[in-house]
PDB file of N, CA and C in Angstrom:
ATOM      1  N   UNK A   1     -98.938  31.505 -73.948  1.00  0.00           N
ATOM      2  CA  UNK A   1     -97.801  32.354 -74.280  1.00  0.00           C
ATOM      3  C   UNK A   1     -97.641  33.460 -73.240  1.00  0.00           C
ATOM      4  N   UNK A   2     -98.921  33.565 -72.864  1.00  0.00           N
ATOM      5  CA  UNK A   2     -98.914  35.271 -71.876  1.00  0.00           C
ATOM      6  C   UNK A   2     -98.384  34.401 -70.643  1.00  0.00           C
ATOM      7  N   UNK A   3     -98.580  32.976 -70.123  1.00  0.00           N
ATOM      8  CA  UNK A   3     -97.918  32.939 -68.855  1.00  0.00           C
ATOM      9  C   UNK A   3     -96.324  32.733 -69.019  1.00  0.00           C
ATOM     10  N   UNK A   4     -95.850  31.939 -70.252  1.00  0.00           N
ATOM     11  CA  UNK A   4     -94.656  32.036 -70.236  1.00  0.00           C
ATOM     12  C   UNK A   4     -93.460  33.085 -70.249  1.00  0.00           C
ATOM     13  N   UNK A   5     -94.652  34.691 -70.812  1.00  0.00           N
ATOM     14  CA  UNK A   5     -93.658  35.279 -71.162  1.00  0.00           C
ATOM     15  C   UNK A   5     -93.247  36.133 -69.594  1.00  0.00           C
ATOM     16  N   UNK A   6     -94.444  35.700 -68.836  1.00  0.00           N
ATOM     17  CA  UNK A   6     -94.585  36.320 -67.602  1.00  0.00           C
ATOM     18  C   UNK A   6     -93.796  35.494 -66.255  1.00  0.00           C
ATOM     19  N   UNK A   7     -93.286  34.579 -66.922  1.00  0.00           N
ATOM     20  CA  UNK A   7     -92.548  33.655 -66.033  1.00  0.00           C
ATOM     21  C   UNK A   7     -93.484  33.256 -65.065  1.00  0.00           C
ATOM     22  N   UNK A   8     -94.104  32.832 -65.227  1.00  0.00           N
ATOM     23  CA  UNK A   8     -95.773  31.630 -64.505  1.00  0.00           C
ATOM     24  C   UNK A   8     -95.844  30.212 -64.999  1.00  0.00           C
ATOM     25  N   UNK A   9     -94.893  30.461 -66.080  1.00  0.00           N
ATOM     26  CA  UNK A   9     -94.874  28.671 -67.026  1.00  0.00           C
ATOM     27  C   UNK A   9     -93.238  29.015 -67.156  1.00  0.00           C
ATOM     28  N   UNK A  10     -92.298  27.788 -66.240  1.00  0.00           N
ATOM     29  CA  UNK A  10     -90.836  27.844 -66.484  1.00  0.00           C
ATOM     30  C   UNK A  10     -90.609  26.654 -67.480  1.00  0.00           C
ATOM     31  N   UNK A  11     -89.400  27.163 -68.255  1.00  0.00           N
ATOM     32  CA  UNK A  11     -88.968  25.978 -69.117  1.00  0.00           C
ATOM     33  C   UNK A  11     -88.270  25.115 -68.660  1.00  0.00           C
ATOM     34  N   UNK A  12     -87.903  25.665 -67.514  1.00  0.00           N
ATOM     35  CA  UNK A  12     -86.725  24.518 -66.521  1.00  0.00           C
ATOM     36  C   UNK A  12     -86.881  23.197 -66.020  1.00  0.00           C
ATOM     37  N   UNK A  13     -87.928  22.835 -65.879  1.00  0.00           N
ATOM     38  CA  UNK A  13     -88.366  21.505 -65.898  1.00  0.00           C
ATOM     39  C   UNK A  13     -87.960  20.748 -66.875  1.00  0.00           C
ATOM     40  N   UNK A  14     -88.333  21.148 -68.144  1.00  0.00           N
ATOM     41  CA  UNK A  14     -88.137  20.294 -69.497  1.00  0.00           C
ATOM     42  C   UNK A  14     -86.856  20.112 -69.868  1.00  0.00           C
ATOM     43  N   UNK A  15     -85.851  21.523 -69.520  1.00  0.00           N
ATOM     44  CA  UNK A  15     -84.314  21.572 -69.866  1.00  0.00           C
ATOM     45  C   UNK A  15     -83.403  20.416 -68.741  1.00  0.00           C
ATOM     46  N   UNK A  16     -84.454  20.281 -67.525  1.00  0.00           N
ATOM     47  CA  UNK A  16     -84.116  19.187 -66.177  1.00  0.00           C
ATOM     48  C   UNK A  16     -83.778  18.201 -66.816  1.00  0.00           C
ATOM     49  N   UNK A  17     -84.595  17.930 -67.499  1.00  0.00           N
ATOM     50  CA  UNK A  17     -85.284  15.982 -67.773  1.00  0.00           C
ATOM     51  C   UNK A  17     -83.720  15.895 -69.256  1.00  0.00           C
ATOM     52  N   UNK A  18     -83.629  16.782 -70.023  1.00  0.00           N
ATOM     53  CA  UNK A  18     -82.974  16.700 -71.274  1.00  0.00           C
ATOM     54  C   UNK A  18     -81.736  16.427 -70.415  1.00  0.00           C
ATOM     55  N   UNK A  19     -80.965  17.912 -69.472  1.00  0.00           N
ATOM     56  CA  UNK A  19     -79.853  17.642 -68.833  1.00  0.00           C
ATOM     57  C   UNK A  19     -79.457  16.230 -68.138  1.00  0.00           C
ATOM     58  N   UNK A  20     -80.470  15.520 -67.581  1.00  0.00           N
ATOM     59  CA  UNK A  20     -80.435  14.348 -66.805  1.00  0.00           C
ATOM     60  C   UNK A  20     -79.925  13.210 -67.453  1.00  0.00           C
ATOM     61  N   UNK A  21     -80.455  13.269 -68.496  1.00  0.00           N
ATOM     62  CA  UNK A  21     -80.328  12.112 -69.350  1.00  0.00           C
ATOM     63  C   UNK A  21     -79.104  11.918 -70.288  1.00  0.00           C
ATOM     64  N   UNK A  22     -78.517  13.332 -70.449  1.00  0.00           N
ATOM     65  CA  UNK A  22     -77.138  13.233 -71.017  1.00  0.00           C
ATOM     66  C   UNK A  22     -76.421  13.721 -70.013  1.00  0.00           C
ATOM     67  N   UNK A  23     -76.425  14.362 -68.540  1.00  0.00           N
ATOM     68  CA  UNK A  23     -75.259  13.949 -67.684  1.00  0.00           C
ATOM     69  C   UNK A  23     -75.156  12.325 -67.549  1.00  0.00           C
ATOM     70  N   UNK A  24     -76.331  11.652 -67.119  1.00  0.00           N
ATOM     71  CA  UNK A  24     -76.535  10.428 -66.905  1.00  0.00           C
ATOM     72  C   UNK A  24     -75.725   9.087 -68.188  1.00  0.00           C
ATOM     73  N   UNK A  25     -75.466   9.956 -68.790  1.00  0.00           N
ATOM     74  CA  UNK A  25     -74.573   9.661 -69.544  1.00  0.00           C
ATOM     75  C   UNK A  25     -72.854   9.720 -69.682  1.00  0.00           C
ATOM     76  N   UNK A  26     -72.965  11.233 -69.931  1.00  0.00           N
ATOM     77  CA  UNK A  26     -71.160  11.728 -70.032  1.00  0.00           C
ATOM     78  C   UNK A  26     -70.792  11.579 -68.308  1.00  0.00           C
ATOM     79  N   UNK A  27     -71.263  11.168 -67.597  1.00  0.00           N
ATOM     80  CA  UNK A  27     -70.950  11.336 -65.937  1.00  0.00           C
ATOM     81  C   UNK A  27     -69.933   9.711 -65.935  1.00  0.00           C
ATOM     82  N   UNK A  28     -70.680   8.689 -66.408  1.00  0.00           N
ATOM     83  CA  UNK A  28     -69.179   7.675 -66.347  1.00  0.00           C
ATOM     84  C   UNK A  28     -68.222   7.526 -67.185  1.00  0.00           C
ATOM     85  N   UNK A  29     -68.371   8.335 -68.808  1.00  0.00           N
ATOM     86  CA  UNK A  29     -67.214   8.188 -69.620  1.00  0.00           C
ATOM     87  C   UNK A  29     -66.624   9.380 -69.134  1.00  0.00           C
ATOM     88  N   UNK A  30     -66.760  10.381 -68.259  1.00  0.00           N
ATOM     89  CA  UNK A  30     -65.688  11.561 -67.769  1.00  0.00           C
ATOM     90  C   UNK A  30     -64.795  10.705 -66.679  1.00  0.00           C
ATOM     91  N   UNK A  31     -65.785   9.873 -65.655  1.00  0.00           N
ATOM     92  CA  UNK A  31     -64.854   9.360 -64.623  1.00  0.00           C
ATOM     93  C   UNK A  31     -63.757   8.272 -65.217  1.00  0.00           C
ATOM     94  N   UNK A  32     -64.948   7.453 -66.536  1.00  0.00           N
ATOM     95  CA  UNK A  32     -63.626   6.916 -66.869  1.00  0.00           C
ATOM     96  C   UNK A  32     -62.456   7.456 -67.440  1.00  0.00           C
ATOM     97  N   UNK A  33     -62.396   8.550 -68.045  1.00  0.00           N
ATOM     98  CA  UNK A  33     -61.297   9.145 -68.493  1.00  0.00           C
ATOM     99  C   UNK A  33     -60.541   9.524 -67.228  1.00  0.00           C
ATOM    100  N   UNK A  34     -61.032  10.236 -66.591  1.00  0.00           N
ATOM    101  CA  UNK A  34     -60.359  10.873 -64.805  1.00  0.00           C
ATOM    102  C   UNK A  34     -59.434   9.722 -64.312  1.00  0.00           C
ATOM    103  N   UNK A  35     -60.198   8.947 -64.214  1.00  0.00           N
ATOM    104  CA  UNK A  35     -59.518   6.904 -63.551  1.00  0.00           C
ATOM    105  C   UNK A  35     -57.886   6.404 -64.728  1.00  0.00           C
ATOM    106  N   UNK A  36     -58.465   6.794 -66.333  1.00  0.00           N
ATOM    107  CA  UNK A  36     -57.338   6.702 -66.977  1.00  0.00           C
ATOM    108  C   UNK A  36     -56.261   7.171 -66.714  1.00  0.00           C
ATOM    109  N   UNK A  37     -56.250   9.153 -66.724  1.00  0.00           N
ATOM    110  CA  UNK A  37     -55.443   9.808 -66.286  1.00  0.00           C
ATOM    111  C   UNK A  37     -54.793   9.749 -65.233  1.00  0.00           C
ATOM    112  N   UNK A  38     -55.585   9.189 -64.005  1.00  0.00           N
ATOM    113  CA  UNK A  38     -54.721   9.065 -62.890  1.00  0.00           C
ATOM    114  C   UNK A  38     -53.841   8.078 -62.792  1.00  0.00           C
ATOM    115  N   UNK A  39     -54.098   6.858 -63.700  1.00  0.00           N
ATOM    116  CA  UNK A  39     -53.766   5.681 -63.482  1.00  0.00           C
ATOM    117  C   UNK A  39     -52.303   6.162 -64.157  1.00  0.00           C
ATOM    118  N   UNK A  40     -52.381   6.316 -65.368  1.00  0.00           N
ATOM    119  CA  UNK A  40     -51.263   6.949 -66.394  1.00  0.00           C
ATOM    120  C   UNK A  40     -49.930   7.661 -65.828  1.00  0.00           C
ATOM    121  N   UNK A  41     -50.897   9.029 -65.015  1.00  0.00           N
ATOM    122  CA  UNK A  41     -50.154  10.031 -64.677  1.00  0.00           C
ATOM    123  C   UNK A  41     -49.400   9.455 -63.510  1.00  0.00           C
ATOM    124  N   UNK A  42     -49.991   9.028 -62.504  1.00  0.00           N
ATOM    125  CA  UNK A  42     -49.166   8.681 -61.207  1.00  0.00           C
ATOM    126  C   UNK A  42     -48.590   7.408 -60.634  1.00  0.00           C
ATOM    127  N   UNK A  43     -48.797   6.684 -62.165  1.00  0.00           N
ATOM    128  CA  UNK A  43     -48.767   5.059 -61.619  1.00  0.00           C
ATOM    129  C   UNK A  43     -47.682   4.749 -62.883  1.00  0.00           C
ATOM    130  N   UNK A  44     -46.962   5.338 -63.738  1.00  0.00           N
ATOM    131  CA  UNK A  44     -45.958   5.762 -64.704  1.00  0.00           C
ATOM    132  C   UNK A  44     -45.726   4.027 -64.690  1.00  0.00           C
ATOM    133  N   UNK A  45     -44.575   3.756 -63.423  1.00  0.00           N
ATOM    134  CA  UNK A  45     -43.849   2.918 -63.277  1.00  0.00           C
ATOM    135  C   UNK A  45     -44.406   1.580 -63.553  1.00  0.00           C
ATOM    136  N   UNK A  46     -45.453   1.443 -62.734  1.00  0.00           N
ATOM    137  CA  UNK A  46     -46.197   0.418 -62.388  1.00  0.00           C
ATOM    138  C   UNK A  46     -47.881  -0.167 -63.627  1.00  0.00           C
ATOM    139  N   UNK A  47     -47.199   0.834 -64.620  1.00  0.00           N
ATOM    140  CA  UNK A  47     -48.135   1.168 -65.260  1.00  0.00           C
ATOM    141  C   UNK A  47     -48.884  -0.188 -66.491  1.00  0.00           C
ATOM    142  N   UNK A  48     -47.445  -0.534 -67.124  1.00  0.00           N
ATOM    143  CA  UNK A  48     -47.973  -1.885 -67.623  1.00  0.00           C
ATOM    144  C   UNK A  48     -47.638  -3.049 -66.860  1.00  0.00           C
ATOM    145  N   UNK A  49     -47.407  -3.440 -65.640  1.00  0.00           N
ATOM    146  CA  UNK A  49     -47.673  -4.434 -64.757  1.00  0.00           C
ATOM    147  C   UNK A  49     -48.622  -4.636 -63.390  1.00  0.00           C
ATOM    148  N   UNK A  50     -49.053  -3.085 -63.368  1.00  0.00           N
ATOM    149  CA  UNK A  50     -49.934  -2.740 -62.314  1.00  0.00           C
ATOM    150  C   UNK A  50     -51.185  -4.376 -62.877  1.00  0.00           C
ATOM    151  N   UNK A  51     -51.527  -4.477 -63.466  1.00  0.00           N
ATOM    152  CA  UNK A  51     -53.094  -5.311 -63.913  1.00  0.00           C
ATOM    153  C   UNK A  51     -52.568  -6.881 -63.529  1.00  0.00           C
ATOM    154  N   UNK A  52     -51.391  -7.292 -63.873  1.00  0.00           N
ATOM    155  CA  UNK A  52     -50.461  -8.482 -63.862  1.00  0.00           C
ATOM    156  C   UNK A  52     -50.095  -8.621 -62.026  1.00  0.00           C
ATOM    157  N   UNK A  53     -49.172  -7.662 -61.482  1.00  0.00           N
ATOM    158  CA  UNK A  53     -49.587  -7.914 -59.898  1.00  0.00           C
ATOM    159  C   UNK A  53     -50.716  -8.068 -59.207  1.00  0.00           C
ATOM    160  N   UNK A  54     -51.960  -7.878 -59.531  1.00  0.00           N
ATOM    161  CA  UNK A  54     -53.095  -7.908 -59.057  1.00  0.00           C
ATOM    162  C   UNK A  54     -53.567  -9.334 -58.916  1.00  0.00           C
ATOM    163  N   UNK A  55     -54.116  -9.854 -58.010  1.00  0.00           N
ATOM    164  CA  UNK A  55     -54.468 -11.167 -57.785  1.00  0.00           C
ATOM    165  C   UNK A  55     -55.920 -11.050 -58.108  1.00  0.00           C
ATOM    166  N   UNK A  56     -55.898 -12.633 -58.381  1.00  0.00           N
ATOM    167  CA  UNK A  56     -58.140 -12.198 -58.724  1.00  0.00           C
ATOM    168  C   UNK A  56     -59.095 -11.467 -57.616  1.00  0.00           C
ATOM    169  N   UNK A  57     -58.916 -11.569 -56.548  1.00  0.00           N
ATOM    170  CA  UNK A  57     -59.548 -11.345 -55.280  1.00  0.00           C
ATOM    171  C   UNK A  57     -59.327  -9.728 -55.418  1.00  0.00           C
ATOM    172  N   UNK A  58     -58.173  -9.275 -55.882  1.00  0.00           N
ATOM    173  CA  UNK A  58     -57.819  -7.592 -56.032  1.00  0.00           C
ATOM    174  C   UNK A  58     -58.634  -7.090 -56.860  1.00  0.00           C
ATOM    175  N   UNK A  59     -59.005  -7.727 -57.770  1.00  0.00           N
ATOM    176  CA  UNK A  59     -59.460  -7.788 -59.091  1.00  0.00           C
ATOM    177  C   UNK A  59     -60.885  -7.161 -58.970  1.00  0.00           C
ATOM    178  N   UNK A  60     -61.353  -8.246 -58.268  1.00  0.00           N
ATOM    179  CA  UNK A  60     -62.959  -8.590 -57.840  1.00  0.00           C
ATOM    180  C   UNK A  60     -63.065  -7.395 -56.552  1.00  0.00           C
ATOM    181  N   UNK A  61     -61.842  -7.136 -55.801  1.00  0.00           N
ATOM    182  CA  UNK A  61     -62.529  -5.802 -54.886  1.00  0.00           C
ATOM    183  C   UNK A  61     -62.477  -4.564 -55.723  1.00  0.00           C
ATOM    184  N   UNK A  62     -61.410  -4.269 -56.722  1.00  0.00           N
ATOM    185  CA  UNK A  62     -61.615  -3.086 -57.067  1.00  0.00           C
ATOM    186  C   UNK A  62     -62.825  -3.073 -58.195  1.00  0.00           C
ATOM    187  N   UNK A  63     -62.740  -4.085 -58.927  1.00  0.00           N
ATOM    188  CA  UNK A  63     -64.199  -4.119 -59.983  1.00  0.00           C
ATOM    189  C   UNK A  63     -65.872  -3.728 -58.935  1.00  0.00           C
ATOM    190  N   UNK A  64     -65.464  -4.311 -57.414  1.00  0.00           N
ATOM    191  CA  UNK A  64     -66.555  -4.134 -56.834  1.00  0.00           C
ATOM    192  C   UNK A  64     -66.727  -2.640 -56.299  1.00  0.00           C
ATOM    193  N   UNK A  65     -65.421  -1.952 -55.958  1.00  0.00           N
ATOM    194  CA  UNK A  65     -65.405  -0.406 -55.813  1.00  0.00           C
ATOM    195  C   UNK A  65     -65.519   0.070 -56.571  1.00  0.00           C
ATOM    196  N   UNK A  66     -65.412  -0.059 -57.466  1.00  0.00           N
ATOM    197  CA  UNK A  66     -65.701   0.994 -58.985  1.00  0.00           C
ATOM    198  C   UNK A  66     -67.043   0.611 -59.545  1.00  0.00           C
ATOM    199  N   UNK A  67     -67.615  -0.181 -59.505  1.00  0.00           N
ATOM    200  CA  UNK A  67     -69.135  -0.295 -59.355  1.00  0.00           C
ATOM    201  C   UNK A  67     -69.971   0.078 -58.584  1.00  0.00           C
ATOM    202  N   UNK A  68     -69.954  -0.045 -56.969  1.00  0.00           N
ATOM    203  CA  UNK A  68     -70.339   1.034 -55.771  1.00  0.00           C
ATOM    204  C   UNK A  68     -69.857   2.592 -56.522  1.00  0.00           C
ATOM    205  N   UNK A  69     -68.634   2.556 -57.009  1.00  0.00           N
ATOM    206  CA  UNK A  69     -68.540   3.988 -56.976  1.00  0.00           C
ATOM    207  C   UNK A  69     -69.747   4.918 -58.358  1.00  0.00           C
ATOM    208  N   UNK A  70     -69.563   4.231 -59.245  1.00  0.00           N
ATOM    209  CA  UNK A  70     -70.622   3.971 -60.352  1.00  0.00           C
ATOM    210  C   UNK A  70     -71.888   4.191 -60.020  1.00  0.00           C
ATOM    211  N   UNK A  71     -72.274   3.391 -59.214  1.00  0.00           N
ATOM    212  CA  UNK A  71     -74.094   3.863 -58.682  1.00  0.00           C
ATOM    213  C   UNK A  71     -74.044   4.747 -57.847  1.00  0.00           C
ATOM    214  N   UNK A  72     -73.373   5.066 -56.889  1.00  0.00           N
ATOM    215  CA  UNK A  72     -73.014   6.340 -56.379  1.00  0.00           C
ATOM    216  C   UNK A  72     -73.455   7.946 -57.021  1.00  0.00           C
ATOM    217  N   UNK A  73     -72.438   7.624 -58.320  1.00  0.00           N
ATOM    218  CA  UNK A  73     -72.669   8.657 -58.436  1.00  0.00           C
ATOM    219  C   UNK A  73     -73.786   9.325 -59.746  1.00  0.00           C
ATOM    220  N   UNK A  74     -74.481   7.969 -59.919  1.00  0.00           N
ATOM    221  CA  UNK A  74     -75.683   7.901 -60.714  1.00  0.00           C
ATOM    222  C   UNK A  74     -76.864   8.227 -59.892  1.00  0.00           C
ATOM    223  N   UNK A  75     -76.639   7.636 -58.908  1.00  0.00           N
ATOM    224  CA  UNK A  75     -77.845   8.028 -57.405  1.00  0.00           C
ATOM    225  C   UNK A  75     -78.062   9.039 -57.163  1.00  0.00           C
ATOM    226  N   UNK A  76     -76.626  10.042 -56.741  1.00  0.00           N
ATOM    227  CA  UNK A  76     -76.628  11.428 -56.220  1.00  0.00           C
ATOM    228  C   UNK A  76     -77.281  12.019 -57.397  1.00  0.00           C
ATOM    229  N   UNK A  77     -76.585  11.987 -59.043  1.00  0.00           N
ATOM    230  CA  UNK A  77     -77.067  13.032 -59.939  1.00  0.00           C
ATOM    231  C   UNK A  77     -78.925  12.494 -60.205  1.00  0.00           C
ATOM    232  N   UNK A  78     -79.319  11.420 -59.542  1.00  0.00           N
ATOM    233  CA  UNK A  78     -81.149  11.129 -60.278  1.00  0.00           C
ATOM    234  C   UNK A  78     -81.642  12.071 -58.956  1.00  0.00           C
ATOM    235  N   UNK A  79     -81.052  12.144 -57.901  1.00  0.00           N
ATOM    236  CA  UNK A  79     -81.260  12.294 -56.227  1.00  0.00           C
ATOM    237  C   UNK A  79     -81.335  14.107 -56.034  1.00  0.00           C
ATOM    238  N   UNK A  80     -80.652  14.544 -57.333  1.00  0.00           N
ATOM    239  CA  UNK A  80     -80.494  15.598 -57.474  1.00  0.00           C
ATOM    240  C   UNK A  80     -81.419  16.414 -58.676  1.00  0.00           C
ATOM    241  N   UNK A  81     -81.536  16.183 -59.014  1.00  0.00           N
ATOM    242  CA  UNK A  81     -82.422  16.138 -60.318  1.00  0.00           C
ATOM    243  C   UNK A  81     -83.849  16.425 -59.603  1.00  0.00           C
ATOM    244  N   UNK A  82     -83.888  14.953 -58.790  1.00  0.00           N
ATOM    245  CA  UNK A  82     -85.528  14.846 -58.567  1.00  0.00           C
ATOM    246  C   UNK A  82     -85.947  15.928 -57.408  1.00  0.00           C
ATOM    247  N   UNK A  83     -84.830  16.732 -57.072  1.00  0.00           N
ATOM    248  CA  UNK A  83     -84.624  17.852 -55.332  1.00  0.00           C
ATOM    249  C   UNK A  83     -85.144  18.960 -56.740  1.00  0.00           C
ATOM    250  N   UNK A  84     -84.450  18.866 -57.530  1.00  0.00           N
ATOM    251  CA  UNK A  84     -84.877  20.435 -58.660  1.00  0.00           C
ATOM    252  C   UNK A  84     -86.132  20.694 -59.286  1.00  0.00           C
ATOM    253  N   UNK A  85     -86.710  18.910 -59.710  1.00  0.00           N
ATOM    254  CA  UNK A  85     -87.974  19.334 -60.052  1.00  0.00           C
ATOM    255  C   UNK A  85     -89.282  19.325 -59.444  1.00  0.00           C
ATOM    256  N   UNK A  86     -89.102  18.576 -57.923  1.00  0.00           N
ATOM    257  CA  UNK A  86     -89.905  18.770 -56.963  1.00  0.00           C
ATOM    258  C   UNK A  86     -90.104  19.854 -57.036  1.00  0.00           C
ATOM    259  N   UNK A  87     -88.799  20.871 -56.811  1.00  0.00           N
ATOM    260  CA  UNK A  87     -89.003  21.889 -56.615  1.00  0.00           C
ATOM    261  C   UNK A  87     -90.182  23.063 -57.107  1.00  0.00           C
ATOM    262  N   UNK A  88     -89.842  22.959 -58.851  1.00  0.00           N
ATOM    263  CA  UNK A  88     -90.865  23.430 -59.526  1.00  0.00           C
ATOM    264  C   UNK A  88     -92.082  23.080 -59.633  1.00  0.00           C
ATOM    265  N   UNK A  89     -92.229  21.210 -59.313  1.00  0.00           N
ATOM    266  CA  UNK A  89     -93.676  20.842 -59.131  1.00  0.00           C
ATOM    267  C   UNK A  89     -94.203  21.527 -57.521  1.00  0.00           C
ATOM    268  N   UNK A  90     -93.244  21.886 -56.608  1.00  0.00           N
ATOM    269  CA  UNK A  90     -93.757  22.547 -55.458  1.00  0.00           C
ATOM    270  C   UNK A  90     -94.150  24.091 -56.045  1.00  0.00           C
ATOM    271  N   UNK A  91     -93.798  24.801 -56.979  1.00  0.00           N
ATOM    272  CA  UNK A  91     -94.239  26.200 -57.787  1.00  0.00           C
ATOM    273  C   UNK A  91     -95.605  26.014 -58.139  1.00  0.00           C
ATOM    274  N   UNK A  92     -95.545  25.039 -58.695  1.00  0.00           N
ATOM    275  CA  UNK A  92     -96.706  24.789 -59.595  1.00  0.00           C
ATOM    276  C   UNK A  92     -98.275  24.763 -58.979  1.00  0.00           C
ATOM    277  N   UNK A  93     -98.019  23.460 -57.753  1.00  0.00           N
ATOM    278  CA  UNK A  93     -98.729  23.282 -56.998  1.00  0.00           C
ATOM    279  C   UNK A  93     -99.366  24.676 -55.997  1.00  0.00           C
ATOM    280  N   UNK A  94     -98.039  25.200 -55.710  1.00  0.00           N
ATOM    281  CA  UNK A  94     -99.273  26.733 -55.082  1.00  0.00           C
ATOM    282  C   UNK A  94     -99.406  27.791 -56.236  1.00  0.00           C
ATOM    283  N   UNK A  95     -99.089  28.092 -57.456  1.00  0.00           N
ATOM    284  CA  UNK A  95     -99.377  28.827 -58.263  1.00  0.00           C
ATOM    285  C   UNK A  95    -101.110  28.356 -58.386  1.00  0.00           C
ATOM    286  N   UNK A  96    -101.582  27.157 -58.370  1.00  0.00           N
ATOM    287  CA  UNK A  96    -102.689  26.522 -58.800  1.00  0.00           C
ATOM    288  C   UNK A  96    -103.359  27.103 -57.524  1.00  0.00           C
ATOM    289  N   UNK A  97    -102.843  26.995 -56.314  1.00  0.00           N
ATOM    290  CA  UNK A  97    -103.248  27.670 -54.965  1.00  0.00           C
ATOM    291  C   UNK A  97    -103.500  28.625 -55.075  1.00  0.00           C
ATOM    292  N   UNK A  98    -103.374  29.745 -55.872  1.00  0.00           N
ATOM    293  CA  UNK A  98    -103.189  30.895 -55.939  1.00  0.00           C
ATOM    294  C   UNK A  98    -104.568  31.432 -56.771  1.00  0.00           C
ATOM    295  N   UNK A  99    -104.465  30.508 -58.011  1.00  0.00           N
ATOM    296  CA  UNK A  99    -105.553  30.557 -58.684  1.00  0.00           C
ATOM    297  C   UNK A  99    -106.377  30.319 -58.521  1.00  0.00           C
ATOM    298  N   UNK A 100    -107.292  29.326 -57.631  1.00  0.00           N
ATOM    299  CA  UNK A 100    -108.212  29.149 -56.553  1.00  0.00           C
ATOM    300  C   UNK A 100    -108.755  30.221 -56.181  1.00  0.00           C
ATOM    301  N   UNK A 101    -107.897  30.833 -55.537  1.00  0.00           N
ATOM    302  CA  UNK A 101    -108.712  31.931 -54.785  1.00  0.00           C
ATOM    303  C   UNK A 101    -109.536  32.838 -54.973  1.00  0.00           C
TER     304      UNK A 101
END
């Protein structure tokens, strides 16, 4: 208790791992909503035949870009995550340095 209250034991690690796992979540039902809206908002016209002009080959590149785009941005947020808690495991590691001495 005495190191936590002294900020020597952070809770930020643990709040890391919780955040990760529910961005890792709401991160593709936001884009899919974003992808809806745009489609909606700027594609009005083209809007219920846009899927019908598309040939299979269109089909299969954009299903394949929106899947690249998908791990993308699952990569960056694990890629990011793991830069934050290095971080604190780099605290940790010389706090223990410290105590050594």
């Amino acid at each position: 208790m005495q190191d936590f209250l002294t900020f020597k034991t952070f809770l930020t690690p643990t709040l890391l791992l919780i955040i990760y796992y529910i961005g890792a979540i709401v991160i593709p039902m936001v884009s899919y909503s974003i992808a809806k809206w745009i489609k909606s908002s700027y594609f009005k016209k083209q809007n219920n035949n846009i899927d019908i002009a598309m040939t299979p080959k269109q089909k299969r590149i954009l299903l394949s870009i929106s899947l690249l785009c998908f791990l993308c941005m699952e990569l960056f947020w694990r890629v990011l995550f793991e830069f934050f808690i290095a971080y604190f495991d780099m605290h940790d590691a010389l706090m223990q340095l410290t105590k050594s001495k």
